[in-house]
N, C-alpha and C. Protein backbone atom coordinates (compact mmCIF):
# COMPACT_ATOMS: atom_id res chain seq x y z
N UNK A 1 70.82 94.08 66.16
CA UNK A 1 70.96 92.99 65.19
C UNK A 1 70.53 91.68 65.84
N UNK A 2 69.44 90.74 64.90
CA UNK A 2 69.40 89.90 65.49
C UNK A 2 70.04 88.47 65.63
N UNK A 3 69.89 87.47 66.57
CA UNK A 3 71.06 86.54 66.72
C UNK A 3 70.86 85.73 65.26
N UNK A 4 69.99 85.47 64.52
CA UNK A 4 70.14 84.92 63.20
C UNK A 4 71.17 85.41 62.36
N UNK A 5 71.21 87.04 62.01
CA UNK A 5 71.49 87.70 61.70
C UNK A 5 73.28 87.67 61.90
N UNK A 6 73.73 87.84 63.08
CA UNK A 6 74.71 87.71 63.55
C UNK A 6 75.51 86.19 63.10
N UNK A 7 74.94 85.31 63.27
CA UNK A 7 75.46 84.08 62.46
C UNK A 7 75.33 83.49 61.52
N UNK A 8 74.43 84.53 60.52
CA UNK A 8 74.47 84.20 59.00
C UNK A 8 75.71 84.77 58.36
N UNK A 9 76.43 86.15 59.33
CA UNK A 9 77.15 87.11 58.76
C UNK A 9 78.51 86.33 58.89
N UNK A 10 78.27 85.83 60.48
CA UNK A 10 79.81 84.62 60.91
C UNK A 10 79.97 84.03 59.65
N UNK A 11 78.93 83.26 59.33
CA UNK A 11 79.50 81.93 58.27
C UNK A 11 79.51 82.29 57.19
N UNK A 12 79.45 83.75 56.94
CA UNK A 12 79.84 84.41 55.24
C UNK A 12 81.21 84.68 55.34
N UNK A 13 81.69 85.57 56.15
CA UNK A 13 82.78 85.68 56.70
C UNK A 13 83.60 84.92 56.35
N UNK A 14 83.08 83.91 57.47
CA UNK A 14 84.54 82.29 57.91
C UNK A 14 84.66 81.60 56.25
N UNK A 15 83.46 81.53 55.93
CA UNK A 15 83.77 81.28 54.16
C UNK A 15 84.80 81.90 53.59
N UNK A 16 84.55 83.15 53.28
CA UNK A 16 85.46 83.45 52.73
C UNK A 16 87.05 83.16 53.52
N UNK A 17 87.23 83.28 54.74
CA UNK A 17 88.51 83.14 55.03
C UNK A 17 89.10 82.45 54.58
N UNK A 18 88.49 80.96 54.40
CA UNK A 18 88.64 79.55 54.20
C UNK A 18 89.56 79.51 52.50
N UNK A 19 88.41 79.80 52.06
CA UNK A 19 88.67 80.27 50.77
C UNK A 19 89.55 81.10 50.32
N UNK A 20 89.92 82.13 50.83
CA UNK A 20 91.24 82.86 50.64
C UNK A 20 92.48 82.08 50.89
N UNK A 21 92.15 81.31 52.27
CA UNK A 21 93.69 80.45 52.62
C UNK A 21 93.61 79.36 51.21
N UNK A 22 92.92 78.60 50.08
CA UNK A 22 93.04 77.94 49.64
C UNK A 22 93.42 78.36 47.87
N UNK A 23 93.21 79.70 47.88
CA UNK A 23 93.54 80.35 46.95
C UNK A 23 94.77 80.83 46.88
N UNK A 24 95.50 81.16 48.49
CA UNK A 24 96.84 81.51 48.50
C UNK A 24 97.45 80.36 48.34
N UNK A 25 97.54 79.02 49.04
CA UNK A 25 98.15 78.06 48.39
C UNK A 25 98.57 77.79 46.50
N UNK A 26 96.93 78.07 46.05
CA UNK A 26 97.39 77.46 44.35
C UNK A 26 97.11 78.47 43.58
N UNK A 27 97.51 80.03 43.97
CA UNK A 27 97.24 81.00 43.20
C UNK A 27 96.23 81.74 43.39
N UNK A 28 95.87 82.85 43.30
CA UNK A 28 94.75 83.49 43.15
C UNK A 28 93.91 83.45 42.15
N UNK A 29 92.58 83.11 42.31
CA UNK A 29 91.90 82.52 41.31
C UNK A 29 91.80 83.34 40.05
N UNK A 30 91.25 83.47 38.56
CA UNK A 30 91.01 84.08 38.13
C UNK A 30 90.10 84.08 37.52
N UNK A 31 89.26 85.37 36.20
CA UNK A 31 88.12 85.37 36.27
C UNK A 31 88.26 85.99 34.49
N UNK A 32 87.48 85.31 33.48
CA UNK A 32 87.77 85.78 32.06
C UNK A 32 86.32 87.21 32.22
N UNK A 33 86.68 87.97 31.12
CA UNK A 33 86.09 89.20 31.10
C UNK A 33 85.04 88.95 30.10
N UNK A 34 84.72 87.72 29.81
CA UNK A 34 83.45 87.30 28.75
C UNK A 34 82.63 86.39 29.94
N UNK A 35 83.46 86.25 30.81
CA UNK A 35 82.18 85.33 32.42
C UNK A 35 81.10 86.43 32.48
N UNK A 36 81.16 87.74 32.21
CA UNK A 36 80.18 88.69 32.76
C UNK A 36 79.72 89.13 31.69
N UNK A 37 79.67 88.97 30.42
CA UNK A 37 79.38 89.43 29.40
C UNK A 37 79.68 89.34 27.87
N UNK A 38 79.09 90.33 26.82
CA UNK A 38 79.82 90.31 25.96
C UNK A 38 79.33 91.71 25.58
N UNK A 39 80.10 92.32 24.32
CA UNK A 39 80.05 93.88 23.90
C UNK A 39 78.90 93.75 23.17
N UNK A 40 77.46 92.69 22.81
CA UNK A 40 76.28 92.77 22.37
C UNK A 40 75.52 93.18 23.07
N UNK A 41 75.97 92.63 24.78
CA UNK A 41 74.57 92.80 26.01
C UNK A 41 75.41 93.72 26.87
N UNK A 42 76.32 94.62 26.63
CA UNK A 42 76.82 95.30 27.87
C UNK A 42 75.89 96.38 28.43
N UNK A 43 74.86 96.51 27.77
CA UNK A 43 73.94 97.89 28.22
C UNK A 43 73.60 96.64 29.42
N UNK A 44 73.20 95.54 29.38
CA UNK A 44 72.88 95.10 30.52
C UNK A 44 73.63 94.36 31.76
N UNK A 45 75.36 94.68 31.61
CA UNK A 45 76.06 94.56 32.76
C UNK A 45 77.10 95.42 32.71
N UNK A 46 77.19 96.59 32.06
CA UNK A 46 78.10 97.21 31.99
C UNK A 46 77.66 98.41 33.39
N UNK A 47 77.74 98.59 34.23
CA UNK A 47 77.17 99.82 35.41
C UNK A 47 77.45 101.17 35.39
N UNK A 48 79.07 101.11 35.05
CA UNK A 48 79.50 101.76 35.56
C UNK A 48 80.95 102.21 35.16
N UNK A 49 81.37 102.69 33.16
CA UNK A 49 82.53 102.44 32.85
C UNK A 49 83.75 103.03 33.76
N UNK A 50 84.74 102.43 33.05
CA UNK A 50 86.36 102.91 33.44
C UNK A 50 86.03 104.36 33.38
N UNK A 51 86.64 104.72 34.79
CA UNK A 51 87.05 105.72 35.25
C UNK A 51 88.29 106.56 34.87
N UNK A 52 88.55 107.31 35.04
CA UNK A 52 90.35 108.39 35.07
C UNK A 52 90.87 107.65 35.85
N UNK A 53 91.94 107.63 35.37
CA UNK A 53 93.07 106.90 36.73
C UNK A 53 93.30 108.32 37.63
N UNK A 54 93.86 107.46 38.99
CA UNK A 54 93.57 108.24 40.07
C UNK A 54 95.38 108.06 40.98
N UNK A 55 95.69 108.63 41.22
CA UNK A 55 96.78 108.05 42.23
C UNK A 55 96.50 107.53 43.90
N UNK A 56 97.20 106.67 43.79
CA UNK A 56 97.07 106.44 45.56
C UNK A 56 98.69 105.95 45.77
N UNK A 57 98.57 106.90 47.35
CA UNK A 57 100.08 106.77 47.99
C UNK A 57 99.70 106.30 49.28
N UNK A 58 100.93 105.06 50.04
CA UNK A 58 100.60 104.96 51.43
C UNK A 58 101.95 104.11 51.80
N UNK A 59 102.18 104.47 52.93
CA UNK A 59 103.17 104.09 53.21
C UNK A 59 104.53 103.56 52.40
N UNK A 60 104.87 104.59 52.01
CA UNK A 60 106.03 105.14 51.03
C UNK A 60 106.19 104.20 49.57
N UNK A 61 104.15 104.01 49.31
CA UNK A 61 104.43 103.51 48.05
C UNK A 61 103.14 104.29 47.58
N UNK A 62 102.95 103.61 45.95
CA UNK A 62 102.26 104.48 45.18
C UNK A 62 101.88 103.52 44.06
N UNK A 63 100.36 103.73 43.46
CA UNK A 63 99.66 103.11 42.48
C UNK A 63 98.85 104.18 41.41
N UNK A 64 98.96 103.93 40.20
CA UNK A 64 97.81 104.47 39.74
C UNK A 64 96.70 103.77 39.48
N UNK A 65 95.35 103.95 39.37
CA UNK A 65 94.43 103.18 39.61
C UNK A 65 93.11 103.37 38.73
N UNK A 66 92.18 102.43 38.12
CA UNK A 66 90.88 102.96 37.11
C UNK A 66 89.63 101.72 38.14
N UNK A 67 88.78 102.73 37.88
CA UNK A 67 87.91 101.44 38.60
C UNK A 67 86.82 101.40 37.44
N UNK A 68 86.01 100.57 37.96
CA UNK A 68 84.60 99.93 36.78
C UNK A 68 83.64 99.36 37.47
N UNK A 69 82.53 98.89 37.52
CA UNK A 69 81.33 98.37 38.15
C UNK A 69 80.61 97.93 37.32
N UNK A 70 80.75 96.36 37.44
CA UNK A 70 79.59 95.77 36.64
C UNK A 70 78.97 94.73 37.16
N UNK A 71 77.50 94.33 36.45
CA UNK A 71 76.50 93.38 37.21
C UNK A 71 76.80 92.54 36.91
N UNK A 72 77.83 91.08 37.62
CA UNK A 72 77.57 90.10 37.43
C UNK A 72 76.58 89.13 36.86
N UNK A 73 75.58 89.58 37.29
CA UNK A 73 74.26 88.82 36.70
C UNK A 73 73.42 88.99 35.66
N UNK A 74 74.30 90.50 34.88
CA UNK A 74 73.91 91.16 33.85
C UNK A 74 72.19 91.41 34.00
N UNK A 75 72.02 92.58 35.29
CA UNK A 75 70.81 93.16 35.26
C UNK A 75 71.03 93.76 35.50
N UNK A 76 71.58 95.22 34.77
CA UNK A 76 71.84 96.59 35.11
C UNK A 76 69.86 96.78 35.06
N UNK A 77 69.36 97.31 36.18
CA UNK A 77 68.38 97.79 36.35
C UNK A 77 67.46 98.42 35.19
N UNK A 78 68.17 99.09 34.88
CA UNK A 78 67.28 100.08 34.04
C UNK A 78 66.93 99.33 32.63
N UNK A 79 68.24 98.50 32.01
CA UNK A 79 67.76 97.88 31.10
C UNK A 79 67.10 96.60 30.89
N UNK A 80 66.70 96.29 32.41
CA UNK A 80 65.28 95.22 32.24
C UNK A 80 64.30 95.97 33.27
N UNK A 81 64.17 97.69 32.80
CA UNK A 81 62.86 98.27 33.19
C UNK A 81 62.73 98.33 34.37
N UNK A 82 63.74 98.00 35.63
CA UNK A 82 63.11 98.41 37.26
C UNK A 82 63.75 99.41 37.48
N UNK A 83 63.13 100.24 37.61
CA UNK A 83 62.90 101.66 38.26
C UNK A 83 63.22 101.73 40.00
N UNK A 84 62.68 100.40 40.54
CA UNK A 84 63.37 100.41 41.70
C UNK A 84 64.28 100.43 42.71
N UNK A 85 64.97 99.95 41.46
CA UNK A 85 66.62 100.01 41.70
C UNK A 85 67.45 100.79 40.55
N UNK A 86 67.25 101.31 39.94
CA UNK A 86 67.57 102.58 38.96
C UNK A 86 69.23 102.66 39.14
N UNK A 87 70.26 102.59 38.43
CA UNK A 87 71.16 103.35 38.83
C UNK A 87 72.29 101.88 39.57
N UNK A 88 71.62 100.72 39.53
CA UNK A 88 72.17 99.74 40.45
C UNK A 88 72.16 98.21 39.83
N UNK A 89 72.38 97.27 40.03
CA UNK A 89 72.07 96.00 39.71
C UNK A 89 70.88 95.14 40.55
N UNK A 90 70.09 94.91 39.67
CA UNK A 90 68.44 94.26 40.73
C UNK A 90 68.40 93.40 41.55
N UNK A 91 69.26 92.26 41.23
CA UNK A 91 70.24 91.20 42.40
C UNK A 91 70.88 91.85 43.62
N UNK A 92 71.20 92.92 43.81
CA UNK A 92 72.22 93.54 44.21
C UNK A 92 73.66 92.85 44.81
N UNK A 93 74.22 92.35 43.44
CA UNK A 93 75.31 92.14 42.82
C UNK A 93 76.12 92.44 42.52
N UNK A 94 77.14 92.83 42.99
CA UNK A 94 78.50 93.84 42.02
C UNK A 94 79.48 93.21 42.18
N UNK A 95 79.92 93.30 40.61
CA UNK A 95 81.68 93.36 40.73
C UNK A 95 82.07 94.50 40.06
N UNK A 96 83.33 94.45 41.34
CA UNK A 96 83.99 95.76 41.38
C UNK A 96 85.42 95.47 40.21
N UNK A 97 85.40 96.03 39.44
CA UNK A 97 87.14 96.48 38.83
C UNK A 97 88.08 97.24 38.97
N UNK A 98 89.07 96.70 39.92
CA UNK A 98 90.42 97.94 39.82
C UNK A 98 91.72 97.61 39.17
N UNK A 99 92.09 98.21 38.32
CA UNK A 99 92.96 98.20 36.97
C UNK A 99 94.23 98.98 37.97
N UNK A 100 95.42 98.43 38.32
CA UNK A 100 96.53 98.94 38.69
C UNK A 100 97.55 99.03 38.00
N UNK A 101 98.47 100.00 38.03
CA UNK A 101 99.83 100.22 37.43
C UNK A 101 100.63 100.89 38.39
N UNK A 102 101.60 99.83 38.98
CA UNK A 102 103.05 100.57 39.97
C UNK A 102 104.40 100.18 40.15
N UNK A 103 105.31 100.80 39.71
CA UNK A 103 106.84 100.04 40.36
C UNK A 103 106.94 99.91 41.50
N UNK A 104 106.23 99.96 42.55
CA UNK A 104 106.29 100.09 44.22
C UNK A 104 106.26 97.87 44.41
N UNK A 105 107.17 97.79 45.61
CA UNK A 105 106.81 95.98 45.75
C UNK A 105 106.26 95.92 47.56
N UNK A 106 105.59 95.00 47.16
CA UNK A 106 104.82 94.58 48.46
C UNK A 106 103.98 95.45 48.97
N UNK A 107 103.16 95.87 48.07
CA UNK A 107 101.46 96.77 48.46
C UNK A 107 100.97 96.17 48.06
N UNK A 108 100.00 96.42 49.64
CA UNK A 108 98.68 95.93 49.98
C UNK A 108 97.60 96.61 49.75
N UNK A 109 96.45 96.16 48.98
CA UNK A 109 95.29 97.40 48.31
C UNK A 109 94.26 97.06 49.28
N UNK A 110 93.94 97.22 50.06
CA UNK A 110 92.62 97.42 51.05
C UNK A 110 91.29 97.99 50.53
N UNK A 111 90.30 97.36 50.63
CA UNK A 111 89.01 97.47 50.38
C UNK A 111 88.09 97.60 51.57
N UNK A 112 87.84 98.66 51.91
CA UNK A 112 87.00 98.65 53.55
C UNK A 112 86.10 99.35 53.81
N UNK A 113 84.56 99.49 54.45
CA UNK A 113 83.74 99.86 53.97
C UNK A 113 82.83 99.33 53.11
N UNK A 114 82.64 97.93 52.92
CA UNK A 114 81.93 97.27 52.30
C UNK A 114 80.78 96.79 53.58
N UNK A 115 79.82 96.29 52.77
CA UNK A 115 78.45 96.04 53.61
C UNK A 115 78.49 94.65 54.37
N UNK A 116 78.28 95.01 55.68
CA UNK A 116 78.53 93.58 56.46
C UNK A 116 77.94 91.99 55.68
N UNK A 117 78.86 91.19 55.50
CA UNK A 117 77.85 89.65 55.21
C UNK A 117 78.06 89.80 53.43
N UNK A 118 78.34 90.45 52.76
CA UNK A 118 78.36 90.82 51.52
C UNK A 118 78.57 89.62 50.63
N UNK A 119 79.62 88.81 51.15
CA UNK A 119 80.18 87.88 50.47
C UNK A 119 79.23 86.90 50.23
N UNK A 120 79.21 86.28 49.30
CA UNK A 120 77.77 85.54 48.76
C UNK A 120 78.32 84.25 48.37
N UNK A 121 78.88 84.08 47.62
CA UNK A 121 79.88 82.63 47.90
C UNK A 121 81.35 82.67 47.53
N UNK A 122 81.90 81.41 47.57
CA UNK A 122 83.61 81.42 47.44
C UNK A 122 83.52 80.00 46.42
N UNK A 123 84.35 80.69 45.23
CA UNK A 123 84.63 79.21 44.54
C UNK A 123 85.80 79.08 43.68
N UNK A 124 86.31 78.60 42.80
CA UNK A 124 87.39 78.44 41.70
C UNK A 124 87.70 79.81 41.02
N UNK A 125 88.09 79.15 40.05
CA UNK A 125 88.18 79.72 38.64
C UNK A 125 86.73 80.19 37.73
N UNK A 126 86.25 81.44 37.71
CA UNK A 126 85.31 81.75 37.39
C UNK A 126 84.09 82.10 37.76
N UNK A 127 84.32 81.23 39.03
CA UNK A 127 83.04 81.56 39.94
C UNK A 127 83.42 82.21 41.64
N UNK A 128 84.26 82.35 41.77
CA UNK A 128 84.83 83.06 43.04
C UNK A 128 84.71 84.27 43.10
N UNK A 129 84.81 84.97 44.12
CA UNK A 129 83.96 86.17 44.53
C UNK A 129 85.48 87.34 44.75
N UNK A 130 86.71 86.82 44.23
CA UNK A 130 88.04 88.18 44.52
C UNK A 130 89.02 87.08 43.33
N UNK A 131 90.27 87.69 42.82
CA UNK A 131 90.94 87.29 41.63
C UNK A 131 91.48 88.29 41.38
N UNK A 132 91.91 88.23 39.94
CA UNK A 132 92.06 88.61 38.44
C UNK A 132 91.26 88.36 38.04
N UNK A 133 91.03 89.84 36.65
CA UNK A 133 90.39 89.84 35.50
C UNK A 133 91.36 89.63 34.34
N UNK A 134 91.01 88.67 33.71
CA UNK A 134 91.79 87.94 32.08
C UNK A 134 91.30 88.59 31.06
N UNK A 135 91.71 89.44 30.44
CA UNK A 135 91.23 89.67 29.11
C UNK A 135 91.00 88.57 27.74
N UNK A 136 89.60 88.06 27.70
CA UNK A 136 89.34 87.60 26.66
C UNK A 136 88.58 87.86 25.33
N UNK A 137 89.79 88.26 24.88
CA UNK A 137 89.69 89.24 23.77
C UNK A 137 88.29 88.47 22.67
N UNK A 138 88.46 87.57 22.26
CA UNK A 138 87.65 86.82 21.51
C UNK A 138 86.16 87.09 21.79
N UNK A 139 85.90 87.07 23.28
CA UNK A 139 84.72 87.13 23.43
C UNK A 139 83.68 88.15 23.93
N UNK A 140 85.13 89.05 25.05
CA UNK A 140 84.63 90.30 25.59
C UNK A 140 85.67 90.98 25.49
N UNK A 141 85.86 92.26 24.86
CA UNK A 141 86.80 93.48 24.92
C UNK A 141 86.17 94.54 24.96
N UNK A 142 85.68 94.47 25.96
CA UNK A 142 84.93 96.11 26.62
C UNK A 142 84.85 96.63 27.81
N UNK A 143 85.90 95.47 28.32
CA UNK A 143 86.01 96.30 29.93
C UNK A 143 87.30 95.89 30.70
N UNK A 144 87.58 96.52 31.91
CA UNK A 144 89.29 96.25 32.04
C UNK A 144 89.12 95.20 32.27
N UNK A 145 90.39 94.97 31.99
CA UNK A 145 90.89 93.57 32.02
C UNK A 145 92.35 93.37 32.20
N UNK A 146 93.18 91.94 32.61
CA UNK A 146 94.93 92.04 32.48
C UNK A 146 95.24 91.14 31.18
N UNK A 147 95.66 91.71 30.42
CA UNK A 147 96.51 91.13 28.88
C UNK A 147 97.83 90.21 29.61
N UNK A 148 97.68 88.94 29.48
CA UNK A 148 98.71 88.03 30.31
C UNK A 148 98.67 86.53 29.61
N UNK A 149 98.45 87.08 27.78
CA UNK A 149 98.80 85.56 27.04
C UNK A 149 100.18 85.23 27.52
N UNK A 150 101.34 86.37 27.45
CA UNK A 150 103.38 85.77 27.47
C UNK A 150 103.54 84.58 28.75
N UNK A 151 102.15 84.88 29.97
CA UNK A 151 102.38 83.85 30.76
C UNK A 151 101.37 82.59 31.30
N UNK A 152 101.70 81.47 30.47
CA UNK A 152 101.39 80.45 30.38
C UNK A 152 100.99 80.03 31.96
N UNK A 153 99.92 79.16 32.20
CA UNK A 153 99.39 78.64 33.52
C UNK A 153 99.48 80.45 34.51
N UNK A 154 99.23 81.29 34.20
CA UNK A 154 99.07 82.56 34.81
C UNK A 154 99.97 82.73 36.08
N UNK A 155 101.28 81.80 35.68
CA UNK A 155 102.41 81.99 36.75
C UNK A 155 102.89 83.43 37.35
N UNK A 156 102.12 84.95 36.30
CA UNK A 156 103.10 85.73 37.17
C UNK A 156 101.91 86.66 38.08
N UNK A 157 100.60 85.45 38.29
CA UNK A 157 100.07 85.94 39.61
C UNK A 157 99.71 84.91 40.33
N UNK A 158 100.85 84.18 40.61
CA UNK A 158 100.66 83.29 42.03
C UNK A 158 101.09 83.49 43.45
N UNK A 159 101.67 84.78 42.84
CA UNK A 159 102.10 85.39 44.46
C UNK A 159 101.33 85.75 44.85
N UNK A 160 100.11 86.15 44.25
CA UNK A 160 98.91 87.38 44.63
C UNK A 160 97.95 86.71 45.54
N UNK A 161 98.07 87.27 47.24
CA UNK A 161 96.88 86.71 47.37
C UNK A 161 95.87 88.07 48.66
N UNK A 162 94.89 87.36 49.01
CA UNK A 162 93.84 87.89 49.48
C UNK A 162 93.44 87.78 50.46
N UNK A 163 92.90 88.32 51.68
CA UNK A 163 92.58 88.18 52.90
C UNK A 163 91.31 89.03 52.68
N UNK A 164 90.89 88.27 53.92
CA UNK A 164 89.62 88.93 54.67
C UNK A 164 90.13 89.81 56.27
N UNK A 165 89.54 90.99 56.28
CA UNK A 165 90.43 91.66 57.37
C UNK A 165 89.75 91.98 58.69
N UNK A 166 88.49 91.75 58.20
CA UNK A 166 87.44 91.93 58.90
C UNK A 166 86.15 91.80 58.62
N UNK A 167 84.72 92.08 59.06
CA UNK A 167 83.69 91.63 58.15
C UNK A 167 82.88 92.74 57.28
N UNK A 168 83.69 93.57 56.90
CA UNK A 168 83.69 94.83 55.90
C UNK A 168 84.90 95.17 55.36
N UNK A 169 85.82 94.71 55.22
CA UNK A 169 87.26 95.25 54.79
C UNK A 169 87.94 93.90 54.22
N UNK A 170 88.25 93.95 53.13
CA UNK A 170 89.28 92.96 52.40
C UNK A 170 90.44 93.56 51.81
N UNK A 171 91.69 92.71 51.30
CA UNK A 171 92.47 93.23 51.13
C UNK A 171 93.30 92.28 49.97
N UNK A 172 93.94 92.76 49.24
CA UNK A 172 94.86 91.73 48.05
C UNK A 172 96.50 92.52 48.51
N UNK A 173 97.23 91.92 48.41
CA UNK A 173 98.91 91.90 48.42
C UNK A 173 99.49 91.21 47.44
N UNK A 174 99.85 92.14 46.70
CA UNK A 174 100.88 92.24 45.54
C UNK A 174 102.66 92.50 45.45
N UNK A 175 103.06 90.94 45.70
CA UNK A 175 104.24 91.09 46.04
C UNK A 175 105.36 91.99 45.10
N UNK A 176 105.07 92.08 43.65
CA UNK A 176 105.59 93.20 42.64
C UNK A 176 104.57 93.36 41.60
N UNK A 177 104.77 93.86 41.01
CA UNK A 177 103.88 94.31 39.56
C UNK A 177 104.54 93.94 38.34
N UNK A 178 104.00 93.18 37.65
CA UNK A 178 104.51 92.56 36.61
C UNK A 178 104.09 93.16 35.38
N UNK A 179 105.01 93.63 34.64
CA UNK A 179 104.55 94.47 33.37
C UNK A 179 103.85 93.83 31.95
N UNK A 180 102.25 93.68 32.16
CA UNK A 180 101.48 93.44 30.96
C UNK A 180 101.28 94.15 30.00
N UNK A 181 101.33 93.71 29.11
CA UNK A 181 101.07 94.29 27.46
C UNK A 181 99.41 94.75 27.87
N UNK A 182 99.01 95.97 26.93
CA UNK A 182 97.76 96.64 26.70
C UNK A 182 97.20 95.68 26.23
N UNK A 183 95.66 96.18 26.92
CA UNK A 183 95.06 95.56 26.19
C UNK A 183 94.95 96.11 24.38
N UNK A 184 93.64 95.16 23.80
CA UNK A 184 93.56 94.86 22.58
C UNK A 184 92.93 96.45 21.91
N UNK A 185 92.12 96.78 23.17
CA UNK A 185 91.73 98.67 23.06
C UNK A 185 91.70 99.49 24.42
N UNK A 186 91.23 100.68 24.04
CA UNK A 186 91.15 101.60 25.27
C UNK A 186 90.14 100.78 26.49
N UNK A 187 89.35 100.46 26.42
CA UNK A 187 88.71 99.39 26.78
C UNK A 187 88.91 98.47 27.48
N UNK A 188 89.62 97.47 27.54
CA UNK A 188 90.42 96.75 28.52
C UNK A 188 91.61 97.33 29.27
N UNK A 189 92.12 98.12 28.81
CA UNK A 189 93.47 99.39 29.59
C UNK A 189 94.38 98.45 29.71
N UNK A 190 95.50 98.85 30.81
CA UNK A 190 96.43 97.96 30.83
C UNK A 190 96.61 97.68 32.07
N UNK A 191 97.45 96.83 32.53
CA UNK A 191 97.63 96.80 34.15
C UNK A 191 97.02 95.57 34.79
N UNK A 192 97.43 95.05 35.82
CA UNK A 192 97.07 94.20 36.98
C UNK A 192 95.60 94.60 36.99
N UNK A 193 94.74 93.81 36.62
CA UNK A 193 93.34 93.94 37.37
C UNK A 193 92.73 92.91 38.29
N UNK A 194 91.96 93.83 39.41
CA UNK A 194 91.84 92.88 40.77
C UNK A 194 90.37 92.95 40.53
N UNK A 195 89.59 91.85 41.19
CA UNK A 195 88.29 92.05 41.18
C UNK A 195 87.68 91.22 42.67
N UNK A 196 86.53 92.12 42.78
CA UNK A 196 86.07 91.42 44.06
C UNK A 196 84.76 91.48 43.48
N UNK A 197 83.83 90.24 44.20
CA UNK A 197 81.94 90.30 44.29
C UNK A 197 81.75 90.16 45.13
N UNK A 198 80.34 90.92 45.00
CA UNK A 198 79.73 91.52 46.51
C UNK A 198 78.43 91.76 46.53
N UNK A 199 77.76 90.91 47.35
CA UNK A 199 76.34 90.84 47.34
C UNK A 199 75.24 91.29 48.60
N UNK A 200 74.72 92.78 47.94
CA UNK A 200 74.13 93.67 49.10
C UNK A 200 73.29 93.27 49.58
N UNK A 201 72.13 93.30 50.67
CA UNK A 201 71.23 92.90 50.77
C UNK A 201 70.50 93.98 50.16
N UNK A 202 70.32 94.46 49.78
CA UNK A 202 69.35 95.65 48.51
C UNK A 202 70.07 96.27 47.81
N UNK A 203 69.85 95.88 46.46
CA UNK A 203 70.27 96.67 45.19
C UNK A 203 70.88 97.80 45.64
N UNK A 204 70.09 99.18 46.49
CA UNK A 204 70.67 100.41 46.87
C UNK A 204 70.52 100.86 48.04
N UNK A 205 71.75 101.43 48.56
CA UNK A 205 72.55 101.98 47.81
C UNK A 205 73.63 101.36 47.78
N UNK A 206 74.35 101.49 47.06
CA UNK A 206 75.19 100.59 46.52
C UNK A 206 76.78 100.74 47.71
N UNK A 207 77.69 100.21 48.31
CA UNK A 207 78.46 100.25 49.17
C UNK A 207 79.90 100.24 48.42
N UNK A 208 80.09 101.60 47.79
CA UNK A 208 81.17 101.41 47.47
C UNK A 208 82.62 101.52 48.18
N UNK A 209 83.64 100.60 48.25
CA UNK A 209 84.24 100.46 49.65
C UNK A 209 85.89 101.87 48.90
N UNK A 210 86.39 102.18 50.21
CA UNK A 210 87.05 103.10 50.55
C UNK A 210 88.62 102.46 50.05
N UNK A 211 89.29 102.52 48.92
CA UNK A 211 90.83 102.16 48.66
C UNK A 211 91.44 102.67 49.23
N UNK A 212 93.07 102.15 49.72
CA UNK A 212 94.14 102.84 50.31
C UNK A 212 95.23 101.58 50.03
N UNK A 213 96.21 102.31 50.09
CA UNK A 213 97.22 101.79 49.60
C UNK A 213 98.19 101.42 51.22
N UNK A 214 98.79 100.29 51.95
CA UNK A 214 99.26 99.85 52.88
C UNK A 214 100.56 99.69 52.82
């Protein structure tokens, strides 16, 4: 690897750290489910629907779990015709969706196995690269999302926050699980949803990172 290389990856990194410590202070940011789309253009950011929920156990706790993959930048490949990246987003762009449901308190969901330098930027509300997904029903109800009108200023995820663990591995800690109403359809599901973005240096193959429960 070369020394450019090596300190482009540092200052993606140290970004994000930065950014995580400033998100744990005033909450974990969050992210509406119409920022990436709507149910007119989802052939072109939808990747990769909700999955089966899955269980994960680790250290004497337990989650059930749905994941999703969609193109931020709404260029699912195929439906603006590149063949070159087939199967992927042409930016190589992803956000990842994981939809949780657990009575277990103080698990940590680890993400590791992601592609060195990935992180592409760090920002607020809407534009930050890890969060919550908000279900906004009005504009997008076609992909998971957390149903969390009962709490005003999104007080019952300010405990939630996020680290960087290394420069392939991130992680969110969820001090309890707070019980949200379903969403509006099968479609948004129900549950805590976490989201991270992640920007490959080539569309494929795509780096999907390894969950475990801490």
């Amino acid at each position: 690897m070369n020394l450019s290389k090596v300190v482009r990856i540092y200052f993606l990194v140290a970004s994000v750290v930065i950014g995580g410590l400033s998100a744990k202070a005033a909450g974990v940011p969050i992210r509406q489910s119409s920022d990436n789309g709507t149910p007119t253009n989802a052939v072109t950011w939808n990747l990769l629907g909700r999955t089966v929920p899955v269980t994960l156990t680790g250290n004497g706790k337990s989650i059930t779990m749905r994941r999703e993959v969609i193109c931020p930048q709404q260029d699912v490949a195929s439906s603006k015709g590149d063949n070159s990246a087939a199967g992927g987003c042409s930016s190589g762009e992803y956000l990842l969706l994981y939809q949780i449901l657990s009575n277990s308190k103080n698990v940590t969901l680890e993400l590791s196995g992601l592609e060195a330098g990935t992180f592409s930027k760090v920002g607020g509300n809407g534009s930050g690269t890890y969060g919550v997904m908000i279900c906004d029903d009005a504009n997008n109800d076609a992909e998971l999302c957390t149903e969390d009108s009962e709490s005003p200023g999104y007080t019952n995820l300010e405990k939630i926050t996020f680290a960087v663990k290394g420069s392939t591995s991130v992680s969110f800690t969820i001090p309890s699980f707070p019980t949200f109403s379903a969403g509006e359809n099968n479609a948004e599901g129900q549950g805590l949803t976490l989201f991270i973005v992640t920007r490959q240096s080539a569309p494929l193959p795509i780096s999907f990172p390894t969950v475990s429960v801490q």
